[in-house]
N, C-alpha and C. Protein backbone atom coordinates (compact mmCIF):
# COMPACT_ATOMS: atom_id res chain seq x y z
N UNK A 1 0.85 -1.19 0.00
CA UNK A 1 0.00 0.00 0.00
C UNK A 1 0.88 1.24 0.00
N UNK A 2 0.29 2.46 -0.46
CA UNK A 2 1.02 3.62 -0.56
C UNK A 2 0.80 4.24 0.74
N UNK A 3 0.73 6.05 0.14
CA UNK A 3 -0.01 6.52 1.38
C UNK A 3 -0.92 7.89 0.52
N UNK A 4 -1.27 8.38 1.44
CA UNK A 4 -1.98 9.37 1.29
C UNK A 4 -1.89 11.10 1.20
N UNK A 5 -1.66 11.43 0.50
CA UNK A 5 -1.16 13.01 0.55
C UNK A 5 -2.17 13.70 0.73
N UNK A 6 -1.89 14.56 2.01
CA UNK A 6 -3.40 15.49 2.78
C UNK A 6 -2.86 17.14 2.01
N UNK A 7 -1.42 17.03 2.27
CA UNK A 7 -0.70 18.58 2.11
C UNK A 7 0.73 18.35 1.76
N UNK A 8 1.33 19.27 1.60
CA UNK A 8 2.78 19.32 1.83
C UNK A 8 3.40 18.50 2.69
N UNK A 9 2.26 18.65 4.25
CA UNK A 9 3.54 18.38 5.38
C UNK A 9 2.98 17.17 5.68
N UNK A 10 1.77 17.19 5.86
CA UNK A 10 0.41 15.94 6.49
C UNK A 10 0.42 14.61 5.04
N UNK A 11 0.92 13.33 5.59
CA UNK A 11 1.03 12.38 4.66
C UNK A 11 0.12 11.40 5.49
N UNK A 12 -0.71 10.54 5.43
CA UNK A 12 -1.42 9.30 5.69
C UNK A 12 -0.82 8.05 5.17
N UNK A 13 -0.22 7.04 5.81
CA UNK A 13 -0.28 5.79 5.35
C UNK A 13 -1.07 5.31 5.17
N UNK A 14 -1.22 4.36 3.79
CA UNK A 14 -2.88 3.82 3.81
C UNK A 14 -2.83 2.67 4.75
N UNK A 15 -1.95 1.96 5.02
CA UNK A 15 -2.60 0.90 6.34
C UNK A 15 -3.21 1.46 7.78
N UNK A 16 -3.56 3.19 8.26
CA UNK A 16 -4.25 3.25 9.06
C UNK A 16 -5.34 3.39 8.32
N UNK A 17 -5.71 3.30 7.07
CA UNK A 17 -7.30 3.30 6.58
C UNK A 17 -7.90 1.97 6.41
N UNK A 18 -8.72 1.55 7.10
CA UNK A 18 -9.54 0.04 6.89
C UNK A 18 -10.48 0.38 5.32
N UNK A 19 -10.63 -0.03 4.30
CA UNK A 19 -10.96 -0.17 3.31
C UNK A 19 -11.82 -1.76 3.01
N UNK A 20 -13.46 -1.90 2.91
CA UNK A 20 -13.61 -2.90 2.63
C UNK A 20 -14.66 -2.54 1.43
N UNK A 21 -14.83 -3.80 0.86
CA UNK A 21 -15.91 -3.53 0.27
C UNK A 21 -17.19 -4.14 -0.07
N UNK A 22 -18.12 -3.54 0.09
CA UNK A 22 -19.66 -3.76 0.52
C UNK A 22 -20.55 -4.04 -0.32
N UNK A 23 -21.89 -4.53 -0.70
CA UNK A 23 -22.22 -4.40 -1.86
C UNK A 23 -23.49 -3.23 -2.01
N UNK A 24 -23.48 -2.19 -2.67
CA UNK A 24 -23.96 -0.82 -2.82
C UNK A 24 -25.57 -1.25 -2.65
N UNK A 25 -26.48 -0.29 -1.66
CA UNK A 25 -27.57 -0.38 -2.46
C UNK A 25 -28.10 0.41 -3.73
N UNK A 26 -29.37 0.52 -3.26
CA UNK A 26 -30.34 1.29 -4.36
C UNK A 26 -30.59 0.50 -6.16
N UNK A 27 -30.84 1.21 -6.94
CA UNK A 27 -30.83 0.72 -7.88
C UNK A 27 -29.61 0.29 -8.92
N UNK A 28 -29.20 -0.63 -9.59
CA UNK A 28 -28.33 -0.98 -10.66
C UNK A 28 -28.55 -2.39 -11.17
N UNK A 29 -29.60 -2.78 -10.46
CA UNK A 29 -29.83 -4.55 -11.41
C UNK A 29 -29.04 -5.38 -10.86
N UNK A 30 -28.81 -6.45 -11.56
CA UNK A 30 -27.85 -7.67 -11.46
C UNK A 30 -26.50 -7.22 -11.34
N UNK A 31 -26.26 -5.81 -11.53
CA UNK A 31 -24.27 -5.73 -11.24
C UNK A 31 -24.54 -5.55 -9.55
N UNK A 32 -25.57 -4.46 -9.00
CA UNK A 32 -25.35 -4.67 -7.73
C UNK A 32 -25.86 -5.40 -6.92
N UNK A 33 -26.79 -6.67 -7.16
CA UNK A 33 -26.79 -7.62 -6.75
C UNK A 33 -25.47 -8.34 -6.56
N UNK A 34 -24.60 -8.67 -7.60
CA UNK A 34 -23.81 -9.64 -7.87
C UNK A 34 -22.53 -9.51 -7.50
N UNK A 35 -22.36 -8.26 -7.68
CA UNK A 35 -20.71 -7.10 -7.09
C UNK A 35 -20.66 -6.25 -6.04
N UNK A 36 -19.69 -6.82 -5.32
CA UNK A 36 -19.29 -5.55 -4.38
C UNK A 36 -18.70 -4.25 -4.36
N UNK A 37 -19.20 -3.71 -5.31
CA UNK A 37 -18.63 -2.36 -5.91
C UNK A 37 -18.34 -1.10 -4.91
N UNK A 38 -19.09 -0.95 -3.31
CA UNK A 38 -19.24 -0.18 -2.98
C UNK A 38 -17.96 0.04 -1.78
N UNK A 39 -17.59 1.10 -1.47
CA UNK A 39 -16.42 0.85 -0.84
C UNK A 39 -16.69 1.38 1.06
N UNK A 40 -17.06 0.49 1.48
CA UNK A 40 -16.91 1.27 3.44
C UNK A 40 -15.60 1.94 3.79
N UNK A 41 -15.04 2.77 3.84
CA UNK A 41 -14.16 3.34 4.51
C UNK A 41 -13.83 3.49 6.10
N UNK A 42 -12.92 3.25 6.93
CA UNK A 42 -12.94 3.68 8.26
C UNK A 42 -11.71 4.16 8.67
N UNK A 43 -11.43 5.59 9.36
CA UNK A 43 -10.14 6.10 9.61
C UNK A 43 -10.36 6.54 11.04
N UNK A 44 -9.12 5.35 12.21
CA UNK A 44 -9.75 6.09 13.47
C UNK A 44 -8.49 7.48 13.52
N UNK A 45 -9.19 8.19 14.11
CA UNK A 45 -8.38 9.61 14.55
C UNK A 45 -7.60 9.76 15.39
N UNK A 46 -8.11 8.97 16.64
CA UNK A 46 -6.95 8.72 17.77
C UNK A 46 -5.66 8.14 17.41
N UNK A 47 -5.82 6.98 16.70
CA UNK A 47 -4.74 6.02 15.97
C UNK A 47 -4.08 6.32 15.47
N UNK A 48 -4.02 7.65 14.84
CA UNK A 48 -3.67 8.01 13.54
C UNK A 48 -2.32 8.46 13.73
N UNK A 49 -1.44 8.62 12.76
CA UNK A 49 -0.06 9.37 12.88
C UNK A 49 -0.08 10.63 12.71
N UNK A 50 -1.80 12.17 12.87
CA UNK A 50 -1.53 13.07 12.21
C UNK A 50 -1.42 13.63 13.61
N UNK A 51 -0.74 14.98 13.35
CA UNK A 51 -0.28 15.57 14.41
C UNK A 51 -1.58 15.68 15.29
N UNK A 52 -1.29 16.30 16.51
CA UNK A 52 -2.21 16.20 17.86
C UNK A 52 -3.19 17.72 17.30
N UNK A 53 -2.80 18.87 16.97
CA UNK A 53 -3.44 19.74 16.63
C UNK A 53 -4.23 19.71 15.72
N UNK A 54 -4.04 18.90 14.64
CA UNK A 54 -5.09 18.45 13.91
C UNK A 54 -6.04 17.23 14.02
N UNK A 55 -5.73 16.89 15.08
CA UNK A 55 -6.41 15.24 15.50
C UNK A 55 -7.00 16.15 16.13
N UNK A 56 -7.36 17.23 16.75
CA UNK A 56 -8.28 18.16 17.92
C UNK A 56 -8.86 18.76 17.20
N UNK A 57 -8.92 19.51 16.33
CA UNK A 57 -9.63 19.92 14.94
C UNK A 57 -10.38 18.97 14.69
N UNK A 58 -9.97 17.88 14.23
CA UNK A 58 -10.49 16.67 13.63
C UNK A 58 -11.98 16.47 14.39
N UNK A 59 -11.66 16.43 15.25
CA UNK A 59 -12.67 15.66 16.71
C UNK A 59 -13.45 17.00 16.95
N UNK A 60 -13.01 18.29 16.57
CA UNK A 60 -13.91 19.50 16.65
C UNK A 60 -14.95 19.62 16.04
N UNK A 61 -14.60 19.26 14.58
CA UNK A 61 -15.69 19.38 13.49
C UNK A 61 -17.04 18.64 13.56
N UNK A 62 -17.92 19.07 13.56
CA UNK A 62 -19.34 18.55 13.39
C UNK A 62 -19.94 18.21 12.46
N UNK A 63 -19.34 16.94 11.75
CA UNK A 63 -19.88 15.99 10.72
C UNK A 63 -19.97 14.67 11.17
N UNK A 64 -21.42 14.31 10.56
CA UNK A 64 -22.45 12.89 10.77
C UNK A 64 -20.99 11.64 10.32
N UNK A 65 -19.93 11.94 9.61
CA UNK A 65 -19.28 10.86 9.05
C UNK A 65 -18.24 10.72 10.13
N UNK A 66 -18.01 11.51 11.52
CA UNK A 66 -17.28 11.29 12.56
C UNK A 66 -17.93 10.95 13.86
N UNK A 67 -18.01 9.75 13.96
CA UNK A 67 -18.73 8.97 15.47
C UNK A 67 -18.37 9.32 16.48
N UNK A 68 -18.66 9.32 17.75
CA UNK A 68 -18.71 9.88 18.73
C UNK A 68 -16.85 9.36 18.96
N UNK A 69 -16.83 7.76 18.86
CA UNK A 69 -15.87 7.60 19.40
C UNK A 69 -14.00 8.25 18.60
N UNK A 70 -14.23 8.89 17.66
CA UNK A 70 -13.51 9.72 17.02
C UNK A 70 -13.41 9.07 15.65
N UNK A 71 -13.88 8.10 15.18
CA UNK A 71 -13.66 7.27 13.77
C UNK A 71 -14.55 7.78 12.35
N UNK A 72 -13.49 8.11 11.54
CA UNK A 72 -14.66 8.91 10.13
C UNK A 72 -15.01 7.42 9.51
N UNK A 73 -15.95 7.40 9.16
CA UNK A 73 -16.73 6.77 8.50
C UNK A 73 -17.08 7.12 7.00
N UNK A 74 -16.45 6.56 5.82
CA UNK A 74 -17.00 7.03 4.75
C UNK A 74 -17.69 6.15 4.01
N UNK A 75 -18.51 6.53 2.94
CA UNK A 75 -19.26 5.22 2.40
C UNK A 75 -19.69 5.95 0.91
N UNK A 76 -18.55 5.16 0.00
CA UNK A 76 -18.70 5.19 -1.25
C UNK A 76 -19.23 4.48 -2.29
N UNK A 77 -20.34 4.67 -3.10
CA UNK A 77 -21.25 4.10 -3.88
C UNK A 77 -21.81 4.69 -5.06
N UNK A 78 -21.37 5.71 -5.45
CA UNK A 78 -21.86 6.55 -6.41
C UNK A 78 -21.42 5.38 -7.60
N UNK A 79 -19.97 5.23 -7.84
CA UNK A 79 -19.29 4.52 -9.13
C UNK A 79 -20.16 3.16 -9.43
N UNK A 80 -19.82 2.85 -10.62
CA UNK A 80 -20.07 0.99 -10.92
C UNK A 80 -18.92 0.37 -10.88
N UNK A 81 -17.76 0.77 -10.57
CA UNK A 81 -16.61 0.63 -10.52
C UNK A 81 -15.86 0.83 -8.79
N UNK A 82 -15.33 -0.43 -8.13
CA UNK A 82 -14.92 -0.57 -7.04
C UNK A 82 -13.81 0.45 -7.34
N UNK A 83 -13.29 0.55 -7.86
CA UNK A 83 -11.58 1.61 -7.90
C UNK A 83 -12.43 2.45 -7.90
N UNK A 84 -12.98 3.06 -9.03
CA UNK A 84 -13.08 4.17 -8.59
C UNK A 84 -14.18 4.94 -7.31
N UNK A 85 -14.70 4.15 -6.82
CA UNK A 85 -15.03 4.25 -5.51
C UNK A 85 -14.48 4.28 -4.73
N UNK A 86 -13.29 3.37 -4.51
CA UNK A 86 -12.37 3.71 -3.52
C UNK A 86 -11.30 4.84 -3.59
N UNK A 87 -11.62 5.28 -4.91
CA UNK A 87 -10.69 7.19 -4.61
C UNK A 87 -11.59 7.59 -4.70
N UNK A 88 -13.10 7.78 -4.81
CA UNK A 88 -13.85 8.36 -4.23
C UNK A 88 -14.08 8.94 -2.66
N UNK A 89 -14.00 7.87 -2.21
CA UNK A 89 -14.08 7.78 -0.59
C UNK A 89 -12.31 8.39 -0.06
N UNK A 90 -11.21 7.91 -1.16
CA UNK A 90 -10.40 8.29 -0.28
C UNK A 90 -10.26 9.87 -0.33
N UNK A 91 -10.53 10.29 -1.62
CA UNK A 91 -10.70 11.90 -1.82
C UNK A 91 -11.81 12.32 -1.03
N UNK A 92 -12.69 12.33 0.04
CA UNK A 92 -13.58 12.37 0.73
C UNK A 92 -13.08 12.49 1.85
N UNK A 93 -12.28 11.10 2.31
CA UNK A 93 -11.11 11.46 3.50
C UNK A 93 -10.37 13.15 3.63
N UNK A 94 -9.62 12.80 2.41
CA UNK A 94 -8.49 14.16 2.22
C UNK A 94 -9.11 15.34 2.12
N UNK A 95 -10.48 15.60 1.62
CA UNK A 95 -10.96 17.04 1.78
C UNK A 95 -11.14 16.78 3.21
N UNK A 96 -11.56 16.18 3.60
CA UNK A 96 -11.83 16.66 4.82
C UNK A 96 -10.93 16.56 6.54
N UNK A 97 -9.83 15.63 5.77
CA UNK A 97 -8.95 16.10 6.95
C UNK A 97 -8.00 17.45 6.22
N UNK A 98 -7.87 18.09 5.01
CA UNK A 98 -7.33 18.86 4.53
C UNK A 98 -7.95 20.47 5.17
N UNK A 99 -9.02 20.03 5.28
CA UNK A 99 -10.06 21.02 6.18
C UNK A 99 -9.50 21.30 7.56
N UNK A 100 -9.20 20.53 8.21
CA UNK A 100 -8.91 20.88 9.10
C UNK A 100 -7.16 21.04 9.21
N UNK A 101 -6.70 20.63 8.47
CA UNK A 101 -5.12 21.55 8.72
C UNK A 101 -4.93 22.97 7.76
N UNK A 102 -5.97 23.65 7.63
CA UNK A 102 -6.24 24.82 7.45
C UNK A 102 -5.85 25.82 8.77
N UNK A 103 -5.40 26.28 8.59
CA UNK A 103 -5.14 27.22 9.69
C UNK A 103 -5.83 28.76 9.45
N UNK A 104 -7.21 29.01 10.61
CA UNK A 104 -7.45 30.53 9.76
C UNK A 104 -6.67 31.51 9.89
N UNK A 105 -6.34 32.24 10.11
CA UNK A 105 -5.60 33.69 10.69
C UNK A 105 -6.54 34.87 11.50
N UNK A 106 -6.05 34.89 12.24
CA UNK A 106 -7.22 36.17 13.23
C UNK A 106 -6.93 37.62 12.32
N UNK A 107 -8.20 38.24 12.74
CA UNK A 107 -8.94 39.24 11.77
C UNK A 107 -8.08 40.29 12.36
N UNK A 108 -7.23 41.06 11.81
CA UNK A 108 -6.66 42.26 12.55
C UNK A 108 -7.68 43.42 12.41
N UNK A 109 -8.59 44.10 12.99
CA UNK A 109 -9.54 44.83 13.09
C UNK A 109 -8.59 46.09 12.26
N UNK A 110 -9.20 46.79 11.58
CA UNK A 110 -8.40 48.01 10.70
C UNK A 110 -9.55 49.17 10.58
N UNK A 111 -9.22 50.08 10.71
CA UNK A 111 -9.49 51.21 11.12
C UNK A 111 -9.73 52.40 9.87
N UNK A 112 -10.91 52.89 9.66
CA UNK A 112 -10.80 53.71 8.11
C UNK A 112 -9.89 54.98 7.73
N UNK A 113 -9.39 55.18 6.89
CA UNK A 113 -8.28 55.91 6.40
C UNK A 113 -9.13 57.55 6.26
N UNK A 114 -8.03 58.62 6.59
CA UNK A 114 -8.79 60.20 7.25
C UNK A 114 -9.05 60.26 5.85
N UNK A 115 -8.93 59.83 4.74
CA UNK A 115 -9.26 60.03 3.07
C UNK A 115 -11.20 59.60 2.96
N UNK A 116 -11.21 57.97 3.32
CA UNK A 116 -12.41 57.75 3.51
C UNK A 116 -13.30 58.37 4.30
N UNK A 117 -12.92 58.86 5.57
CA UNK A 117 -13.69 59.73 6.08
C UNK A 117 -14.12 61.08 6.05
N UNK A 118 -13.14 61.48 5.32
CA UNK A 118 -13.65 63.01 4.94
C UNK A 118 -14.50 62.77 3.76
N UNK A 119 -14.37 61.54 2.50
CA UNK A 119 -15.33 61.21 1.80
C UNK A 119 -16.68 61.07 2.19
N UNK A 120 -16.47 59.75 3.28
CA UNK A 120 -18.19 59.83 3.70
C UNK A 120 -19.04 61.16 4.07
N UNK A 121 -18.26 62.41 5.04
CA UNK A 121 -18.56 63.49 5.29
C UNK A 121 -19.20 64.45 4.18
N UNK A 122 -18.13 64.11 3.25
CA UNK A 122 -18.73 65.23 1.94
C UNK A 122 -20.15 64.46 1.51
N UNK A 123 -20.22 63.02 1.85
CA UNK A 123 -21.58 62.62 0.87
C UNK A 123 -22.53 62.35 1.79
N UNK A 124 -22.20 62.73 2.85
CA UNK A 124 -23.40 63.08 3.79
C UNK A 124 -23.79 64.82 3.98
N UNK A 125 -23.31 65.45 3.39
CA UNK A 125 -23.27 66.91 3.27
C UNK A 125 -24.43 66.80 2.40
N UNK A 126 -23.40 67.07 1.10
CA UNK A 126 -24.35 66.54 -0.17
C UNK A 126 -25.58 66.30 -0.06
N UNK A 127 -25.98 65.08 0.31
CA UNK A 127 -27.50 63.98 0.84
C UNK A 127 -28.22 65.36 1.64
N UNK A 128 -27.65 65.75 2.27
CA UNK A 128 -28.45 66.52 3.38
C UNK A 128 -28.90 67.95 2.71
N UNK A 129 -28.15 68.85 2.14
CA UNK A 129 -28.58 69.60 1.19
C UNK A 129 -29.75 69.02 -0.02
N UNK A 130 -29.42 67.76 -0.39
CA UNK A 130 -30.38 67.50 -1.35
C UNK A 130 -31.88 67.30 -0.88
N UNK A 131 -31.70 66.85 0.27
CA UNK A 131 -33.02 66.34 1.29
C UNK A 131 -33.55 68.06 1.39
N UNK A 132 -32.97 69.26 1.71
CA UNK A 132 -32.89 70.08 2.52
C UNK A 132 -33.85 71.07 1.53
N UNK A 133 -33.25 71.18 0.19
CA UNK A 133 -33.78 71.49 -0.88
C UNK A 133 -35.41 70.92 -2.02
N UNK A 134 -35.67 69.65 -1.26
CA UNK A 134 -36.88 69.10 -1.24
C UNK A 134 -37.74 69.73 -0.27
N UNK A 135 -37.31 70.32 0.49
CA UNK A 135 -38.36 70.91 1.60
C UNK A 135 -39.10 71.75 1.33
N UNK A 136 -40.16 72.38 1.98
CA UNK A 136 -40.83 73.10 1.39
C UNK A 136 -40.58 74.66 1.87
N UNK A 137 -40.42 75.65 0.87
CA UNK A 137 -40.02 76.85 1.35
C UNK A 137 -40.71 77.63 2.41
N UNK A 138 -40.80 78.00 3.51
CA UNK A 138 -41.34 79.03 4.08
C UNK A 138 -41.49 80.48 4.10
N UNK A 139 -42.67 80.76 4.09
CA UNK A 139 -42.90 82.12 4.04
C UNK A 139 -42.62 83.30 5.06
N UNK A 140 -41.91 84.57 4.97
CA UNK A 140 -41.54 85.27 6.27
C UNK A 140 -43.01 85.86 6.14
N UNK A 141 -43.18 85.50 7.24
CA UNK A 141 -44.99 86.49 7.86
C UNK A 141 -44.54 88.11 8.30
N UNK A 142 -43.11 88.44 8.52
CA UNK A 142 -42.97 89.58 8.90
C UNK A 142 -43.01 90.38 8.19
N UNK A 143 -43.35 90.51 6.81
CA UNK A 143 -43.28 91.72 5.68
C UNK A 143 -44.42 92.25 5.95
């Protein structure tokens, strides 16, 4: 077996992935009666060789394909074809542990430039004269 490329740094051996294969339901006739085309996937997280910060990520994320006890679960069946079901499922793996060795970056809060603000000023001037000039003129009663 090979392994698995998540990233640059993050590699998977495929012997921590259990790979079997199942036979698909739903509709296809006599091939999925007869063939096990469909591929079960299982990758436990604890087990795993990926670093601890992303094994905590991992176990963070809130997807139905990660069991309580930390194990992703994938289940590939789209193909009529066992291969390509099984890079189905394994590309299924990799987005989604690739997801989590994402690192976001915190938002440096930034502050508007004295250019933009003297802009907004002039076009709130503007607005307000235009409003100001819709009004209706008044009459001096003192003549």
């Amino acid at each position: 077996m090979g392994e698995l490329r998540i990233s640059d740094t993050v590699v998977i051996s495929e012997n921590e992935i259990e790979i079997r294969a199942v036979r698909a339901q739903g509709a296809g006739g006599q091939n999925v009666n007869k063939v096990s085309t469909a591929i079960h996937l299982r990758f436990d997280i604890h087990g795993s060789s990926l670093a601890e910060p992303v094994k905590e990520k991992l176990l963070k994320i809130r997807d139905r394909r990660i069991s309580r006890d930390g194990v992703i679960v994938i289940k590939a069946q789209s193909e009529r074809s066992q291969e390509r079901n099984r890079e189905d499922a394994l590309e299924r793996l990799q987005d989604l542990i690739r997801g989590a060795t994402v690192t976001v970056s915190k938002r440096r809060p930034t502050r508007p430039t004295h250019a933009s603000r003297q802009k907004r000023m002039q076009q709130k001037l503007r607005r307000s004269r235009t409003k100001a000039y819709r009004q209706r003129v008044s009459r001096d009663v003192s003549e």
